[in-house]
C-alpha atoms as a PDB file:
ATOM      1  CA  UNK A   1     123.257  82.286  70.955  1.00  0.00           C
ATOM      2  CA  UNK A   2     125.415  85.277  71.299  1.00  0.00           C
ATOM      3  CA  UNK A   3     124.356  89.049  71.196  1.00  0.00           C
ATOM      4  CA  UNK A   4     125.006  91.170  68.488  1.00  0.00           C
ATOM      5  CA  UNK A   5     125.452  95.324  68.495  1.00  0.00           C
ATOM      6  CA  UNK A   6     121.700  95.581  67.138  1.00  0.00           C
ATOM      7  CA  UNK A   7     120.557  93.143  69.598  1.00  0.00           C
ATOM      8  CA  UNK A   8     122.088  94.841  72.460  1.00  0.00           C
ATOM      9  CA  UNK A   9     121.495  98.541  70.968  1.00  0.00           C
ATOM     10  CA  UNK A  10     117.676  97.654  69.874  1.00  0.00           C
ATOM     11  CA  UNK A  11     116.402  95.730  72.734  1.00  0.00           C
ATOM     12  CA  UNK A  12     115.743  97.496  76.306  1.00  0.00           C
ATOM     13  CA  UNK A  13     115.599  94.028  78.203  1.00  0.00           C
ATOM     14  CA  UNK A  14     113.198  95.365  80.580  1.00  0.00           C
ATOM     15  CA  UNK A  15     109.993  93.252  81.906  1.00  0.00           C
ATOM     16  CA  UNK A  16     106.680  93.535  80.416  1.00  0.00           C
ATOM     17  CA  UNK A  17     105.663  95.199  84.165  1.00  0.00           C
ATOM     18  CA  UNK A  18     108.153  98.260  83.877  1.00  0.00           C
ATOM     19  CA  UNK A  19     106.874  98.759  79.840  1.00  0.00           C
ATOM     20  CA  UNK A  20     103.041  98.875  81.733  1.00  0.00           C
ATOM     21  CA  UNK A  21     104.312 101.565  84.332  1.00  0.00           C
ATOM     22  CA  UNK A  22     105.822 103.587  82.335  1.00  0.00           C
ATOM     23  CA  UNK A  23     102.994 103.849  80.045  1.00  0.00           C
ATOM     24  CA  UNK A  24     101.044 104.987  83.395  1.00  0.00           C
ATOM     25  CA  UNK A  25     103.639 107.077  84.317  1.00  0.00           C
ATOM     26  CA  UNK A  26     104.104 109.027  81.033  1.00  0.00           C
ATOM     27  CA  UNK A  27     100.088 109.461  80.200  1.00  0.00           C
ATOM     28  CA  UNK A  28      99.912 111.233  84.059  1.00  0.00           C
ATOM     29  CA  UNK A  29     103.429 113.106  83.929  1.00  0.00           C
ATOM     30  CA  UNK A  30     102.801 114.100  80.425  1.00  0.00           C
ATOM     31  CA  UNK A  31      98.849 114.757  80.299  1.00  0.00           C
ATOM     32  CA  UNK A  32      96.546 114.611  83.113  1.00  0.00           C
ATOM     33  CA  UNK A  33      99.006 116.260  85.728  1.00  0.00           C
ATOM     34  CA  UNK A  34      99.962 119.811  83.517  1.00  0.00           C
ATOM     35  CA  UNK A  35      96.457 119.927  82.930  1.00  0.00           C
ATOM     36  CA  UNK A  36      95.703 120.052  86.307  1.00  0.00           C
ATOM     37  CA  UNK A  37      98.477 121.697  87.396  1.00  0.00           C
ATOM     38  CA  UNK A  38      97.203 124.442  84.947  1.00  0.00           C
ATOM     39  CA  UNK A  39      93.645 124.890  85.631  1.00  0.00           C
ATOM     40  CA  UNK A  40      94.716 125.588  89.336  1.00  0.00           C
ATOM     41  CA  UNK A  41      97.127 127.843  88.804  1.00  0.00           C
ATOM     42  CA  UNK A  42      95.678 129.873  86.297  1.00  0.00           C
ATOM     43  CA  UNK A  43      94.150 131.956  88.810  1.00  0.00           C
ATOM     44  CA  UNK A  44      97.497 132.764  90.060  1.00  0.00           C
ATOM     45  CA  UNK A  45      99.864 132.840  86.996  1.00  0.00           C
ATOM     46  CA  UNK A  46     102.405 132.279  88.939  1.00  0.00           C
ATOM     47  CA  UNK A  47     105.435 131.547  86.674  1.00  0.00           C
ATOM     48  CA  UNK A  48     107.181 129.003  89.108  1.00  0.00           C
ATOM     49  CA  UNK A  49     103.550 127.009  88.987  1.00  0.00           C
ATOM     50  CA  UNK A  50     103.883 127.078  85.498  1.00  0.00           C
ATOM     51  CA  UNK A  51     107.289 126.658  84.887  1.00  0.00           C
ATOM     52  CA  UNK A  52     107.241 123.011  86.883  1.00  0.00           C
ATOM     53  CA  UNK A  53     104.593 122.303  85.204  1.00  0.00           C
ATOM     54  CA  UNK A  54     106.366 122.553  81.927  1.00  0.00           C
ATOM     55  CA  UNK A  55     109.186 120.559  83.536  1.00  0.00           C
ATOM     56  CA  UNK A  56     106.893 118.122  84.584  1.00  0.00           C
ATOM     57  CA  UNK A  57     105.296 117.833  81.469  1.00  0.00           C
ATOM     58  CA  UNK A  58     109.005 117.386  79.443  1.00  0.00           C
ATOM     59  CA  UNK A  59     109.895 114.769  81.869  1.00  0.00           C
ATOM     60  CA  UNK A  60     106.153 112.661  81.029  1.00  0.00           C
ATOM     61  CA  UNK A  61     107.081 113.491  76.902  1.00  0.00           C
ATOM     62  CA  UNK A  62     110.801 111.484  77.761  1.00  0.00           C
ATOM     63  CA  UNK A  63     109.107 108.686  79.198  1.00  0.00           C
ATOM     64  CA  UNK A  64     106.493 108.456  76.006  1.00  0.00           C
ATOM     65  CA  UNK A  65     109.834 108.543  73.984  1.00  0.00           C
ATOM     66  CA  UNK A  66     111.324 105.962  75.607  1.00  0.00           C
ATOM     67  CA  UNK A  67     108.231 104.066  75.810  1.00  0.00           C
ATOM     68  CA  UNK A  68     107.677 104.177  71.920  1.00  0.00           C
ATOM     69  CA  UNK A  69     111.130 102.773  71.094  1.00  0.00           C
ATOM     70  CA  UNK A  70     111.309 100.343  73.724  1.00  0.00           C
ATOM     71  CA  UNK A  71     107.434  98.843  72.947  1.00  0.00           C
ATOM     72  CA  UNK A  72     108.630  98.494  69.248  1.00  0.00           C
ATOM     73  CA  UNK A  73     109.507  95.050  66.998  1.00  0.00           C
ATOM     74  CA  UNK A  74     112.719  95.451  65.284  1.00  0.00           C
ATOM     75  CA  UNK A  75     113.614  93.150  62.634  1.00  0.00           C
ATOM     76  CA  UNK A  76     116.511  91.714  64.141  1.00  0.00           C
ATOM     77  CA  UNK A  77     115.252  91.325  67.096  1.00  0.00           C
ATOM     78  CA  UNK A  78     111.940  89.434  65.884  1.00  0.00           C
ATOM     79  CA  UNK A  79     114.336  87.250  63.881  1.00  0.00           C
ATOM     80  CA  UNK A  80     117.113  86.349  67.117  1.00  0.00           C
ATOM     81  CA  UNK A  81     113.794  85.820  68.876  1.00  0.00           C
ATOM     82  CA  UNK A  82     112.911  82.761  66.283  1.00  0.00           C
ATOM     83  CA  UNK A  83     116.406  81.814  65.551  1.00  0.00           C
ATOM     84  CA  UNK A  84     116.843  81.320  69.543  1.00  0.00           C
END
């Protein structure tokens, strides 16, 4: 069966593997590694330290983004899926 504009705009095609990485990838980029990233360098307050954590943390948010579209059942796609 042939694609469609919402099959090809809604549907990521990735693998189930890259969906579980990038779940890993987005709760350390996002979460755990600011955190840390803050509780050492609060002793210093350096603004660079700070500042890449921030960029850090933006980067992790894009990837939960991502992930939350990509990990979700649109219509069309759950009916092509039976159709096909």
């Amino acid at each position: 069966m042939g694609g469609s504009f919402n099959t090809r705009e809604f549907f990521h095609g990735k693998a189930p593997h890259v969906l579980k990485n990038v779940k890993w990838a987005f709760l350390v980029l996002a979460f755990a590694a600011p955190l840390v990233m803050l509780a050492v360098g609060a002793g210093s307050a350096s603004a660079a330290w700070f500042g890449l954590a921030f960029a850090i943390q933006y980067v992790g948010l894009l990837a939960e983004r991502w992930f939350f579209f990509a990990q979700a059942n649109h219509p069309q796609n759950l009916y092509y899926q039976t159709v096909s």
